[in-house]
PDB file of N, CA and C in Angstrom:
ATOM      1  N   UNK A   1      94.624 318.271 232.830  1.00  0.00           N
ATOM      2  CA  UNK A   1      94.145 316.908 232.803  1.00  0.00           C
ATOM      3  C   UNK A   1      95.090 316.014 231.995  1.00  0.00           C
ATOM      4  N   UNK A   2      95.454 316.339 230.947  1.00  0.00           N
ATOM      5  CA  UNK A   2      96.342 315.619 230.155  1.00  0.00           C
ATOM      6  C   UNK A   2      97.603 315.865 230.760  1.00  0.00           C
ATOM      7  N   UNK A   3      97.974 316.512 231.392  1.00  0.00           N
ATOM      8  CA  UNK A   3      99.750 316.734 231.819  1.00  0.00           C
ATOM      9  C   UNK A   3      99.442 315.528 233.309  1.00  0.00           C
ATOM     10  N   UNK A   4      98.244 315.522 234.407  1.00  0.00           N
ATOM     11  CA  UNK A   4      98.054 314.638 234.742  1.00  0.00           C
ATOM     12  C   UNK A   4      98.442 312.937 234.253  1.00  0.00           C
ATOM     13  N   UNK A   5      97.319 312.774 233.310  1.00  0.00           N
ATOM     14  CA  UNK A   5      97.864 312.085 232.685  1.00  0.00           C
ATOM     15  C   UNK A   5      98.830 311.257 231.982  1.00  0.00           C
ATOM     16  N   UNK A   6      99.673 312.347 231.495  1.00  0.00           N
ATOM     17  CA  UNK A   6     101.177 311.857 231.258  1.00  0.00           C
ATOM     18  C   UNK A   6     101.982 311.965 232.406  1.00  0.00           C
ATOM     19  N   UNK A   7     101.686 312.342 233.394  1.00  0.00           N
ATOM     20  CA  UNK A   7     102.671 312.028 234.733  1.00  0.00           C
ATOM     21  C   UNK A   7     102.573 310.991 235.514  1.00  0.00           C
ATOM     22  N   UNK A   8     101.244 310.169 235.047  1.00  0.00           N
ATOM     23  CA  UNK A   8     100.931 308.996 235.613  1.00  0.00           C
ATOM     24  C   UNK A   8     101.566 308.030 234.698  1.00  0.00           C
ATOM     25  N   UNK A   9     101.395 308.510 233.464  1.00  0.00           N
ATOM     26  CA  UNK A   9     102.247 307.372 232.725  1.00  0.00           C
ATOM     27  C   UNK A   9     103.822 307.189 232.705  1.00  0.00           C
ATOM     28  N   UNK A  10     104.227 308.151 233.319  1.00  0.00           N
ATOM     29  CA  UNK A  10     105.735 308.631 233.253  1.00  0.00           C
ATOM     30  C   UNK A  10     106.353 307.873 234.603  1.00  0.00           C
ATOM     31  N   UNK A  11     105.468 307.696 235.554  1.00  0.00           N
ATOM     32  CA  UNK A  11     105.342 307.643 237.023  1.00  0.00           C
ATOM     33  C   UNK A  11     105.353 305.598 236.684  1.00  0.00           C
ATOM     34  N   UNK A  12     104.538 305.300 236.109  1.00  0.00           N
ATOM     35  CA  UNK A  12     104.286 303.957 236.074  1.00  0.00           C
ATOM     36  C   UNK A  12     105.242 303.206 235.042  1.00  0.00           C
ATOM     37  N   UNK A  13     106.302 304.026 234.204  1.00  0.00           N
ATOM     38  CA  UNK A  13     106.895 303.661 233.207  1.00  0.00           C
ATOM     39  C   UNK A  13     108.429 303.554 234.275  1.00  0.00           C
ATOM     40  N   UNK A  14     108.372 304.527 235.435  1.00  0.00           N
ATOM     41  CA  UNK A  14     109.559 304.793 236.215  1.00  0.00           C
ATOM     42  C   UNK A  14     109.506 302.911 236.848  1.00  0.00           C
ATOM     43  N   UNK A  15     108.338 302.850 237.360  1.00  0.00           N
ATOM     44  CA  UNK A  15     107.744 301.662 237.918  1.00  0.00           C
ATOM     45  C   UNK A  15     108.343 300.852 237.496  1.00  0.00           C
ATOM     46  N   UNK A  16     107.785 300.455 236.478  1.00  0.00           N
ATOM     47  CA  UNK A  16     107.893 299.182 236.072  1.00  0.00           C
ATOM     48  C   UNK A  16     109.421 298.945 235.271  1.00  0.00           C
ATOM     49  N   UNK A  17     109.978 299.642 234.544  1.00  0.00           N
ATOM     50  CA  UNK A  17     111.541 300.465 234.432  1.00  0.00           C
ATOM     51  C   UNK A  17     112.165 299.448 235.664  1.00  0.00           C
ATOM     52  N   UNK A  18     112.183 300.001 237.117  1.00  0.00           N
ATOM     53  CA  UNK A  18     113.119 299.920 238.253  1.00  0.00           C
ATOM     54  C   UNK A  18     112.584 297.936 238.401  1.00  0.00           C
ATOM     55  N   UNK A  19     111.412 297.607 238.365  1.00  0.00           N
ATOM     56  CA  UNK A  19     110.612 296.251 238.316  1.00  0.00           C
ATOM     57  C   UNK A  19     111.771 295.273 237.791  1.00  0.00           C
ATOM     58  N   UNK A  20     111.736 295.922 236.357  1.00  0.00           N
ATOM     59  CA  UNK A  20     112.006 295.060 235.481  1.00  0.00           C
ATOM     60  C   UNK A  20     114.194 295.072 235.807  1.00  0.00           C
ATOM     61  N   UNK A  21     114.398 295.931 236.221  1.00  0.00           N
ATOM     62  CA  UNK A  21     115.499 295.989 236.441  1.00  0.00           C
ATOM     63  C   UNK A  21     116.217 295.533 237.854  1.00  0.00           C
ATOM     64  N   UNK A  22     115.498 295.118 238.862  1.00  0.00           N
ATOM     65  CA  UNK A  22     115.542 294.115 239.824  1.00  0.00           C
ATOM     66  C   UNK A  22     115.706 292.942 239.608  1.00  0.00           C
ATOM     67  N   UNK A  23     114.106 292.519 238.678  1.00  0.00           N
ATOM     68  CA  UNK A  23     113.949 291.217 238.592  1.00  0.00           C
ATOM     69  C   UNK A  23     115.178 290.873 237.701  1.00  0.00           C
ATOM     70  N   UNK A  24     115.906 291.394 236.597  1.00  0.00           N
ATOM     71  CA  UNK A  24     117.317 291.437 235.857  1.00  0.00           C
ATOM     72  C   UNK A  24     118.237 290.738 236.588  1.00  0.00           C
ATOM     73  N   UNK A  25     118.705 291.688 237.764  1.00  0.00           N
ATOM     74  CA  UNK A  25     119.411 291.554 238.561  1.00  0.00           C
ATOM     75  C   UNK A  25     119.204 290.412 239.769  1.00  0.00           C
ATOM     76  N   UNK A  26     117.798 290.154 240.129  1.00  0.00           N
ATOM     77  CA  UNK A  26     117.658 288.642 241.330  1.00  0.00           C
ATOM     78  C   UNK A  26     117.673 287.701 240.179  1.00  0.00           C
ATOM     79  N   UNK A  27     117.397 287.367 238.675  1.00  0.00           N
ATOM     80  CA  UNK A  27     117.754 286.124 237.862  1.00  0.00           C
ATOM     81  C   UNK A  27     119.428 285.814 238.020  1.00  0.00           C
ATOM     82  N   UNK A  28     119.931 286.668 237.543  1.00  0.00           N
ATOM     83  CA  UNK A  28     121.514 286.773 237.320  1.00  0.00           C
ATOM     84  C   UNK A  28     122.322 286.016 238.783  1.00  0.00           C
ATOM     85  N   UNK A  29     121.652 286.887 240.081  1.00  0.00           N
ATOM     86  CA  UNK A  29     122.101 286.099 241.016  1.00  0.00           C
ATOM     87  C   UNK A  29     121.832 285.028 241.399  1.00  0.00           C
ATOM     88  N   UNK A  30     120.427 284.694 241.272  1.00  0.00           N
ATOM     89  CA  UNK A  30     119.963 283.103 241.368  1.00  0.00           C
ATOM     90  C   UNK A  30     121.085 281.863 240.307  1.00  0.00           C
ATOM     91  N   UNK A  31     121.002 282.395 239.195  1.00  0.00           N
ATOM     92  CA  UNK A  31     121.934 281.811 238.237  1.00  0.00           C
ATOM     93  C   UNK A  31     123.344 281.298 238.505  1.00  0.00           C
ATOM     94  N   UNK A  32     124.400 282.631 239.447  1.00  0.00           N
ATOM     95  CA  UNK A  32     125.606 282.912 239.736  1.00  0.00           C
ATOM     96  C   UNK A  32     125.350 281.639 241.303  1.00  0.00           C
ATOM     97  N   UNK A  33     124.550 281.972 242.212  1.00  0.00           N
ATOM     98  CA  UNK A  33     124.312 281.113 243.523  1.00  0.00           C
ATOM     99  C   UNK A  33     124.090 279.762 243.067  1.00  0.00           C
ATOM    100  N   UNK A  34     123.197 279.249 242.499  1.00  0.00           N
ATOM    101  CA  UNK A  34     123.268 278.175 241.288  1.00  0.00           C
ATOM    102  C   UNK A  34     124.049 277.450 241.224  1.00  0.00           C
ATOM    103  N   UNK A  35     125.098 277.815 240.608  1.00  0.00           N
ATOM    104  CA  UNK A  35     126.272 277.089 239.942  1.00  0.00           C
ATOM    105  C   UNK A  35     127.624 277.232 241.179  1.00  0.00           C
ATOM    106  N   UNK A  36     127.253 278.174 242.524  1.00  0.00           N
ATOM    107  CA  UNK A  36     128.294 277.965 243.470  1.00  0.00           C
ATOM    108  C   UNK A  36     127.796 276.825 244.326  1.00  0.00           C
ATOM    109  N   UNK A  37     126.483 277.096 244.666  1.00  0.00           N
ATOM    110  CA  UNK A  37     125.661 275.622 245.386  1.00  0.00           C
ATOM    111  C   UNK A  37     126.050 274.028 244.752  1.00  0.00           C
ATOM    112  N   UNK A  38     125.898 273.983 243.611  1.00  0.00           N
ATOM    113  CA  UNK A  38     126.467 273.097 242.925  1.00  0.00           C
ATOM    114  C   UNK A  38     127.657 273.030 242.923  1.00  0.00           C
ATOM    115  N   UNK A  39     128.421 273.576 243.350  1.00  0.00           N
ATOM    116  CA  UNK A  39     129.633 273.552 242.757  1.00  0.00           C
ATOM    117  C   UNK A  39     130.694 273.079 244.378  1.00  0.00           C
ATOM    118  N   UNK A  40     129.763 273.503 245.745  1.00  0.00           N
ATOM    119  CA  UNK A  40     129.964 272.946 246.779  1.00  0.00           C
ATOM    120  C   UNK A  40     129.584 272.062 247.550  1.00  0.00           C
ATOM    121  N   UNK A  41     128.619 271.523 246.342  1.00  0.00           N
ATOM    122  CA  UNK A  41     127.631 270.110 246.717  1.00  0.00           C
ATOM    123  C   UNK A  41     128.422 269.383 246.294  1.00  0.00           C
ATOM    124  N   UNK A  42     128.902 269.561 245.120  1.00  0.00           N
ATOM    125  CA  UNK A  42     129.777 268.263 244.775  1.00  0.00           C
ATOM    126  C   UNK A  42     131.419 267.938 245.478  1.00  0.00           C
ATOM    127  N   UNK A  43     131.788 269.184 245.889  1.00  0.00           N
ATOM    128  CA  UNK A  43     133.347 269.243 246.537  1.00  0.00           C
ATOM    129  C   UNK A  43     132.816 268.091 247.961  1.00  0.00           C
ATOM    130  N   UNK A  44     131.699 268.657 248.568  1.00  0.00           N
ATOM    131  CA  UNK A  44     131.188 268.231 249.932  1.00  0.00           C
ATOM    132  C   UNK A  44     130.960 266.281 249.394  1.00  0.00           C
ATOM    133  N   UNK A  45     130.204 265.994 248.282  1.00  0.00           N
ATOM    134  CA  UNK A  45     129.879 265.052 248.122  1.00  0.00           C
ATOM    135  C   UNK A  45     131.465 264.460 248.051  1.00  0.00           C
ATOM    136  N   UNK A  46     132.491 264.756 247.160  1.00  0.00           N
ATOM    137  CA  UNK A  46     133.595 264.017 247.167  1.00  0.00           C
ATOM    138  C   UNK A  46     134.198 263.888 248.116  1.00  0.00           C
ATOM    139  N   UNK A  47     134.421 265.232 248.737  1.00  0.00           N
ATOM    140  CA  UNK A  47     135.273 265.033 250.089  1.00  0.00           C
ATOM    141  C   UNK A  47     134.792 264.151 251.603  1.00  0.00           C
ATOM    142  N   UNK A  48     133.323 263.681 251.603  1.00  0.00           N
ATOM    143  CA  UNK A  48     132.399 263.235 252.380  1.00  0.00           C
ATOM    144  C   UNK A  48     133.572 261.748 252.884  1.00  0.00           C
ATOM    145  N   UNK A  49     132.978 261.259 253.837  1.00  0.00           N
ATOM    146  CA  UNK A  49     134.322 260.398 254.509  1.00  0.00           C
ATOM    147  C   UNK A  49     132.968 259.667 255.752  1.00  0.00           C
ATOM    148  N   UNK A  50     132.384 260.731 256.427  1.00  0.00           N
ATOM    149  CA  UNK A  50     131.690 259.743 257.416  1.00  0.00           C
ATOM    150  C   UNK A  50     130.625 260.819 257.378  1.00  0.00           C
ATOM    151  N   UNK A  51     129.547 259.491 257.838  1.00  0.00           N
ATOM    152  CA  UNK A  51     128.067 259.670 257.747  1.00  0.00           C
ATOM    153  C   UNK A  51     127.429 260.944 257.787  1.00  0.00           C
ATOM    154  N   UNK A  52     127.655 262.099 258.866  1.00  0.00           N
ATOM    155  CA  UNK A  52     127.120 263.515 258.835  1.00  0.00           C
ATOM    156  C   UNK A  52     127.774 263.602 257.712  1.00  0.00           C
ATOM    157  N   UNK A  53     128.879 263.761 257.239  1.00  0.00           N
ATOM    158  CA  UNK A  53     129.499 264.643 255.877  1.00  0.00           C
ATOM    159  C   UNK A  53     128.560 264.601 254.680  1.00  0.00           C
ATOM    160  N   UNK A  54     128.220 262.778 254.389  1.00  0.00           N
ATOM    161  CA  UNK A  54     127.366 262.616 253.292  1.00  0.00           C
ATOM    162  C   UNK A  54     126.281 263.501 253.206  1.00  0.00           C
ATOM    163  N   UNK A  55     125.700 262.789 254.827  1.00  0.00           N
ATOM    164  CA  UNK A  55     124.424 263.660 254.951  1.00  0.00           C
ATOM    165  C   UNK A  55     124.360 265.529 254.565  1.00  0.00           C
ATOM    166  N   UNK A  56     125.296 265.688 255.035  1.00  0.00           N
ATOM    167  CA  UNK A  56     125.500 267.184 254.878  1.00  0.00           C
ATOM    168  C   UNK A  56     125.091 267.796 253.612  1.00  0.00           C
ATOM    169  N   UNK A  57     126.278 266.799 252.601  1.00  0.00           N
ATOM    170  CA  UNK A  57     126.831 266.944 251.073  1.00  0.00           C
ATOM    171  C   UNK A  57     125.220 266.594 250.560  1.00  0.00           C
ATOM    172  N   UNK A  58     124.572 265.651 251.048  1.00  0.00           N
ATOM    173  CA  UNK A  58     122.824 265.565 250.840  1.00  0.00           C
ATOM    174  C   UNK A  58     122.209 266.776 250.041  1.00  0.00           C
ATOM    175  N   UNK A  59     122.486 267.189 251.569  1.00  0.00           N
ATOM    176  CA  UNK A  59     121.106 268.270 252.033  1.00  0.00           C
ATOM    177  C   UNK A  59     121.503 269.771 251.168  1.00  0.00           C
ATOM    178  N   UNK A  60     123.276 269.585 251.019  1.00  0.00           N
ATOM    179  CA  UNK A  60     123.523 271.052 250.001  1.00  0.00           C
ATOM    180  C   UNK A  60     123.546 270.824 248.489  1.00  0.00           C
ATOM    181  N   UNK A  61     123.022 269.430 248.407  1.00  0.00           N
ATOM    182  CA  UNK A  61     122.526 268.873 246.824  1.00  0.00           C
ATOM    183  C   UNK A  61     121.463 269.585 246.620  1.00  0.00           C
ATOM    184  N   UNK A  62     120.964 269.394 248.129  1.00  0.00           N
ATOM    185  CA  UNK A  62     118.758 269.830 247.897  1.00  0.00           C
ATOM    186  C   UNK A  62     118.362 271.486 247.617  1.00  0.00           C
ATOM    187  N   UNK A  63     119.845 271.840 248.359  1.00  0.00           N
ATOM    188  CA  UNK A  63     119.891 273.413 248.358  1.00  0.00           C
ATOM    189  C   UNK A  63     120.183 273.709 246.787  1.00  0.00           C
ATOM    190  N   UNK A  64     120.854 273.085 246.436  1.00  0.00           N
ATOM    191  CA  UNK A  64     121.676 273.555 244.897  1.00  0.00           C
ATOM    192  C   UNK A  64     120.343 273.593 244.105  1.00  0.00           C
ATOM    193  N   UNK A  65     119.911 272.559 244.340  1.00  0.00           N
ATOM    194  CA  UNK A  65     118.450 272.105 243.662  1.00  0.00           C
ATOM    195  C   UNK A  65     116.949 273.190 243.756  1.00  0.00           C
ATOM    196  N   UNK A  66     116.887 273.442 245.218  1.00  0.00           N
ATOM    197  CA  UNK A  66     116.167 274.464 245.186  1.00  0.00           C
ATOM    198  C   UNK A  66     116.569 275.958 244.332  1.00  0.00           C
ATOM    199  N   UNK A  67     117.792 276.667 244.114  1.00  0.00           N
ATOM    200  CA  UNK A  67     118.243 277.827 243.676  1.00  0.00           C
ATOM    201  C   UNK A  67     118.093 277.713 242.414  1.00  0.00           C
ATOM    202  N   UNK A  68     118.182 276.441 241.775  1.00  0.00           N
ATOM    203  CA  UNK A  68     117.684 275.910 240.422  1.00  0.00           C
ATOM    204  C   UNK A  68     116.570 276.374 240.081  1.00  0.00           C
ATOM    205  N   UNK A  69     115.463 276.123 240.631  1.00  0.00           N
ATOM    206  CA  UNK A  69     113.938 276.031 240.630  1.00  0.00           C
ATOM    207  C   UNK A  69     113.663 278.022 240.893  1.00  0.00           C
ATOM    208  N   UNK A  70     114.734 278.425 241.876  1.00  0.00           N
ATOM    209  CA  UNK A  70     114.092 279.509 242.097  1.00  0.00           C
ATOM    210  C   UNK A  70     114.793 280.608 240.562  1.00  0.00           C
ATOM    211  N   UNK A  71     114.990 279.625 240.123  1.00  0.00           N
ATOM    212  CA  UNK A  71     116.047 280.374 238.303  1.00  0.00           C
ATOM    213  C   UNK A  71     114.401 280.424 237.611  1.00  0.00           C
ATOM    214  N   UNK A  72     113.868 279.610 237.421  1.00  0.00           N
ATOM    215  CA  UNK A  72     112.697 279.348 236.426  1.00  0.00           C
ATOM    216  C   UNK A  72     111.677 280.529 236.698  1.00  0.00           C
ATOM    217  N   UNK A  73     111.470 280.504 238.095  1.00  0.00           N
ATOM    218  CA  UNK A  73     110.465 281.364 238.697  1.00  0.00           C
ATOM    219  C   UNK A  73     110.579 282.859 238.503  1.00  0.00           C
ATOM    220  N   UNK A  74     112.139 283.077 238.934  1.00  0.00           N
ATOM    221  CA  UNK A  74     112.593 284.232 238.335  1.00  0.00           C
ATOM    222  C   UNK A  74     112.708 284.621 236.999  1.00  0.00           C
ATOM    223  N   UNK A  75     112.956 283.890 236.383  1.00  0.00           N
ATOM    224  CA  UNK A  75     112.448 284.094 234.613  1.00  0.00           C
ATOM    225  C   UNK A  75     111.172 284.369 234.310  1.00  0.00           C
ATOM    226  N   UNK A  76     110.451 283.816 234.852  1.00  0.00           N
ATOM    227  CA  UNK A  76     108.926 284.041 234.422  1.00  0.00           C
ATOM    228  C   UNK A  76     108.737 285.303 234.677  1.00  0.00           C
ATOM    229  N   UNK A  77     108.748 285.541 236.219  1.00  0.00           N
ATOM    230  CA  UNK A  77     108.156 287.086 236.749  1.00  0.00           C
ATOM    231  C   UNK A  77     109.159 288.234 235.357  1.00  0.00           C
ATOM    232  N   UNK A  78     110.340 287.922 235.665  1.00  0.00           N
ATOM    233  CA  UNK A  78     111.178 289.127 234.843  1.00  0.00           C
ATOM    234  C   UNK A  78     110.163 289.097 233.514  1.00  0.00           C
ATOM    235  N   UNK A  79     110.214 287.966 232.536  1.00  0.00           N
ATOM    236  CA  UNK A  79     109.514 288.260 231.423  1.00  0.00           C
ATOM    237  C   UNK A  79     108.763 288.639 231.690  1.00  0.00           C
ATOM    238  N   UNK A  80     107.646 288.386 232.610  1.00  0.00           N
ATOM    239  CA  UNK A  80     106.133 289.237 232.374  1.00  0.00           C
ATOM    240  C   UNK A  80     106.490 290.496 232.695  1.00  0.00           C
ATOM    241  N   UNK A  81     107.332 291.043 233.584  1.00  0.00           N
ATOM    242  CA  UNK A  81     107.571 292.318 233.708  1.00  0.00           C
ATOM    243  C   UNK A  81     107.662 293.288 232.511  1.00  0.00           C
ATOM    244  N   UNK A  82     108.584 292.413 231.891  1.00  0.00           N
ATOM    245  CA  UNK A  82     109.463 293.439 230.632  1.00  0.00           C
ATOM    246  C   UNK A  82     108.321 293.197 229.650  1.00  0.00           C
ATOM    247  N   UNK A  83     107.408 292.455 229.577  1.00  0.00           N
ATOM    248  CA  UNK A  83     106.562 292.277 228.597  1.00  0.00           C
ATOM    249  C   UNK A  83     105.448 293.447 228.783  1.00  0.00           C
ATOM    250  N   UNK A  84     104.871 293.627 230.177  1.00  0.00           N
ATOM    251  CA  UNK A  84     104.319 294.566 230.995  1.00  0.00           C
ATOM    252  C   UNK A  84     104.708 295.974 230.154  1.00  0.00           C
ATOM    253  N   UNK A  85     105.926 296.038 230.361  1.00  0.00           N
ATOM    254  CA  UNK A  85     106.846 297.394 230.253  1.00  0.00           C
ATOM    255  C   UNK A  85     107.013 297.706 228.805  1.00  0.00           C
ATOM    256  N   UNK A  86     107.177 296.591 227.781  1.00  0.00           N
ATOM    257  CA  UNK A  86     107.351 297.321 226.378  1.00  0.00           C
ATOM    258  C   UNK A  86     105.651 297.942 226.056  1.00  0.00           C
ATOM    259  N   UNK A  87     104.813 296.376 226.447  1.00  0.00           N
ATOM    260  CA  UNK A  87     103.333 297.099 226.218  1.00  0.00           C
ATOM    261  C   UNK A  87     102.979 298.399 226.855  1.00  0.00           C
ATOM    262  N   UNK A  88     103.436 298.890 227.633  1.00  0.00           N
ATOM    263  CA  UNK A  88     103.170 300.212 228.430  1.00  0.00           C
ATOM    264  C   UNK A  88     103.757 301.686 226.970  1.00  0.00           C
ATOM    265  N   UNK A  89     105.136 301.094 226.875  1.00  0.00           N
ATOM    266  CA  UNK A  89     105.834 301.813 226.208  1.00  0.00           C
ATOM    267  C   UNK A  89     104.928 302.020 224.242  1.00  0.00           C
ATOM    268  N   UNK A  90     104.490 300.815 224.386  1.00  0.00           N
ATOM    269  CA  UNK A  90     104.123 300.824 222.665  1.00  0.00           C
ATOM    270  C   UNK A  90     102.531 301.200 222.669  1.00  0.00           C
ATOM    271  N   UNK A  91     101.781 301.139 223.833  1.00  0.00           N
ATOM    272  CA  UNK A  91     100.487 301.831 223.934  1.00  0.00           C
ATOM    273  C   UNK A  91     100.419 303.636 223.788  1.00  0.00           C
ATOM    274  N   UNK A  92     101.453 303.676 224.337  1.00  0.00           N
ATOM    275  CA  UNK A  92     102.024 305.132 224.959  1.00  0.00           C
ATOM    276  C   UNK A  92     102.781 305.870 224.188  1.00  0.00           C
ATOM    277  N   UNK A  93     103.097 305.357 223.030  1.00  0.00           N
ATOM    278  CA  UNK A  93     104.249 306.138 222.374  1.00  0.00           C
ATOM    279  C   UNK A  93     104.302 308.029 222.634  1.00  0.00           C
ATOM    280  N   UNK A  94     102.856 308.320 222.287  1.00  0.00           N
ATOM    281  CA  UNK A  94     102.675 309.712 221.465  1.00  0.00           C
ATOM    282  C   UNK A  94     102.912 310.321 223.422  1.00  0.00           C
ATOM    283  N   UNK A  95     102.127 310.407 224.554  1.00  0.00           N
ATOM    284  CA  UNK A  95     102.336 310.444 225.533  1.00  0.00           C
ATOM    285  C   UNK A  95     103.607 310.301 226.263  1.00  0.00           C
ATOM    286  N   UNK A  96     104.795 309.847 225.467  1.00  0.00           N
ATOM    287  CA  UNK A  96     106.000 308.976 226.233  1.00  0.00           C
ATOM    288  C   UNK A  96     107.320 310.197 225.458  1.00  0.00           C
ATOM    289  N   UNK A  97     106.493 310.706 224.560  1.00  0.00           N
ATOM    290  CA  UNK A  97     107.239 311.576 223.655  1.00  0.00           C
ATOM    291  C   UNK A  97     108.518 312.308 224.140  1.00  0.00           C
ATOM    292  N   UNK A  98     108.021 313.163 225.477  1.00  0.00           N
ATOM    293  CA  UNK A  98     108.890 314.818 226.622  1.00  0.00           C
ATOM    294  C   UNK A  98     109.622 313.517 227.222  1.00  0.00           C
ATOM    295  N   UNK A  99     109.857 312.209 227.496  1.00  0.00           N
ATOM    296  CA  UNK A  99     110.467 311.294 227.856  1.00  0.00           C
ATOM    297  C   UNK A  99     111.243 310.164 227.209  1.00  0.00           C
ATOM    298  N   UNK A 100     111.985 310.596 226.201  1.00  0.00           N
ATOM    299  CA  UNK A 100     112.713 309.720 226.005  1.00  0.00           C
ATOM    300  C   UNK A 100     113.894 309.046 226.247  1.00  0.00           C
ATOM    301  N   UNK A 101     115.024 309.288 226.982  1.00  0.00           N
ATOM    302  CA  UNK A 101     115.657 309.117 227.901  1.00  0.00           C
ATOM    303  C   UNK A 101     115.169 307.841 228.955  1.00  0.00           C
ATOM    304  N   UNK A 102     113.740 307.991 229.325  1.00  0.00           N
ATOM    305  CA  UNK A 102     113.559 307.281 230.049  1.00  0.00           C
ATOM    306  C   UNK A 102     113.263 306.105 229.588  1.00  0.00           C
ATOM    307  N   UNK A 103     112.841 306.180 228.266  1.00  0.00           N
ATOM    308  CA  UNK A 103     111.890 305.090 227.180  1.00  0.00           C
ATOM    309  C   UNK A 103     112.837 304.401 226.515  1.00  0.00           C
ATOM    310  N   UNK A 104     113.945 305.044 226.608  1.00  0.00           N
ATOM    311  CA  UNK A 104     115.565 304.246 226.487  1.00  0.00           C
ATOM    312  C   UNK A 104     115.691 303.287 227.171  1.00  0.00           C
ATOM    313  N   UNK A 105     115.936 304.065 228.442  1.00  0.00           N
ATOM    314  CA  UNK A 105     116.406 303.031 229.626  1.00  0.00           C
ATOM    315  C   UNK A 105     115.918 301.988 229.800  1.00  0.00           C
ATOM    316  N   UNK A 106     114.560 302.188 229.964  1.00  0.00           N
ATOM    317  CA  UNK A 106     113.440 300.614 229.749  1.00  0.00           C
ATOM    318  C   UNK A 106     113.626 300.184 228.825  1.00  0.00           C
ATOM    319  N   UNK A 107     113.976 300.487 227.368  1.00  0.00           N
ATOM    320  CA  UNK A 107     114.254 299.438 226.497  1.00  0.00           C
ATOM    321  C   UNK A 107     115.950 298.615 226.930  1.00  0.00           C
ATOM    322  N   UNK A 108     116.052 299.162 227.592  1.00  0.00           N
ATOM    323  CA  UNK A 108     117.486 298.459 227.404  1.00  0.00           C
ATOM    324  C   UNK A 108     117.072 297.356 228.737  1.00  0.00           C
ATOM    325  N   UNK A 109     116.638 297.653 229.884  1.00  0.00           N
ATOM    326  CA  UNK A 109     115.876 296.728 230.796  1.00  0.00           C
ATOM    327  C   UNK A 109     115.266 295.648 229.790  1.00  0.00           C
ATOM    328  N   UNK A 110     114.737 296.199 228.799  1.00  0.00           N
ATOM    329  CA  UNK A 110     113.948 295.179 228.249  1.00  0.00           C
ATOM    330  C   UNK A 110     114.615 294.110 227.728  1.00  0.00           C
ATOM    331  N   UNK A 111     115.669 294.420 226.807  1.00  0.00           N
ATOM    332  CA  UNK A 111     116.580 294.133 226.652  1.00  0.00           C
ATOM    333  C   UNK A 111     117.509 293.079 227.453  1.00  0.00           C
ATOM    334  N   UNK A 112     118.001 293.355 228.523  1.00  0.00           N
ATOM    335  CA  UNK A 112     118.515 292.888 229.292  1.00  0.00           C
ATOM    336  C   UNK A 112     117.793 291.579 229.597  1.00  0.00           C
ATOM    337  N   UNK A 113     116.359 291.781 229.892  1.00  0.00           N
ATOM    338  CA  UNK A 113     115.309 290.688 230.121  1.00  0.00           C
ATOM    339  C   UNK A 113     115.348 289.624 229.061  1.00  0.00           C
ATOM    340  N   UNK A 114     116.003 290.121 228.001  1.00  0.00           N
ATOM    341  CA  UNK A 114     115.811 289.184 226.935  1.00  0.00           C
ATOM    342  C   UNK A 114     114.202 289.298 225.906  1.00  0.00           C
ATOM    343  N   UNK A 115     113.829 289.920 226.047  1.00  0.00           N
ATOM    344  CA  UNK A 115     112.566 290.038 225.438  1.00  0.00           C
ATOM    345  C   UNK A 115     112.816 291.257 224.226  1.00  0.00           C
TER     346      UNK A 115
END
């Protein structure tokens, strides 16, 4: 019953571990896409000459703008993740024990998250 137990917690620590280490990784790229969207909104806006171009240079303002927004969103989820994940880890200590290696790794996810 108890080895149960700790395999569920081991199982849900793997979880939220790989969670938190996604969401890491889709902030970073939202961030990196970000600043290229922007960065071809404005080439498009300067280089713009006739009417579709502007329009164009517009609409990849709105895009730059949206990847912005999807930065915030992605911050949130990641923190609650990693917040998720240390509380898992600090409820669990004595249970998390035959696993530390793994209780590493999530801290460093955690880490990474900024939290």
């Amino acid at each position: 019953m108890v080895v149960d137990a700790n395999a569920k917690i081991v199982r849900e620590l793997k979880i939220k571990t790989g969670t938190v280490k996604r969401l890491v990784k889709e902030t970073a790229y939202y961030e990196k896409e970000a600043v290229q969207q922007a960065e071809k909104a404005e080439n498009m806006k300067n280089e713009a000459q006739t009417e579709d171009e502007k329009y164009n240079a517009k609409k990849m303002a709105e895009v730059a703008l949206e990847s912005k927004q999807m930065i915030g969103d992605s911050k949130r989820r990641m923190e609650k993740a990693a917040q998720e994940l240390l509380k898992l880890i600090n409820d669990n200590t004595a249970e998390l024990e035959d696993s530390a290696e793994l209780v590493e790794e999530a801290r460093q996810h955690i880490v990474a998250a900024g939290i």
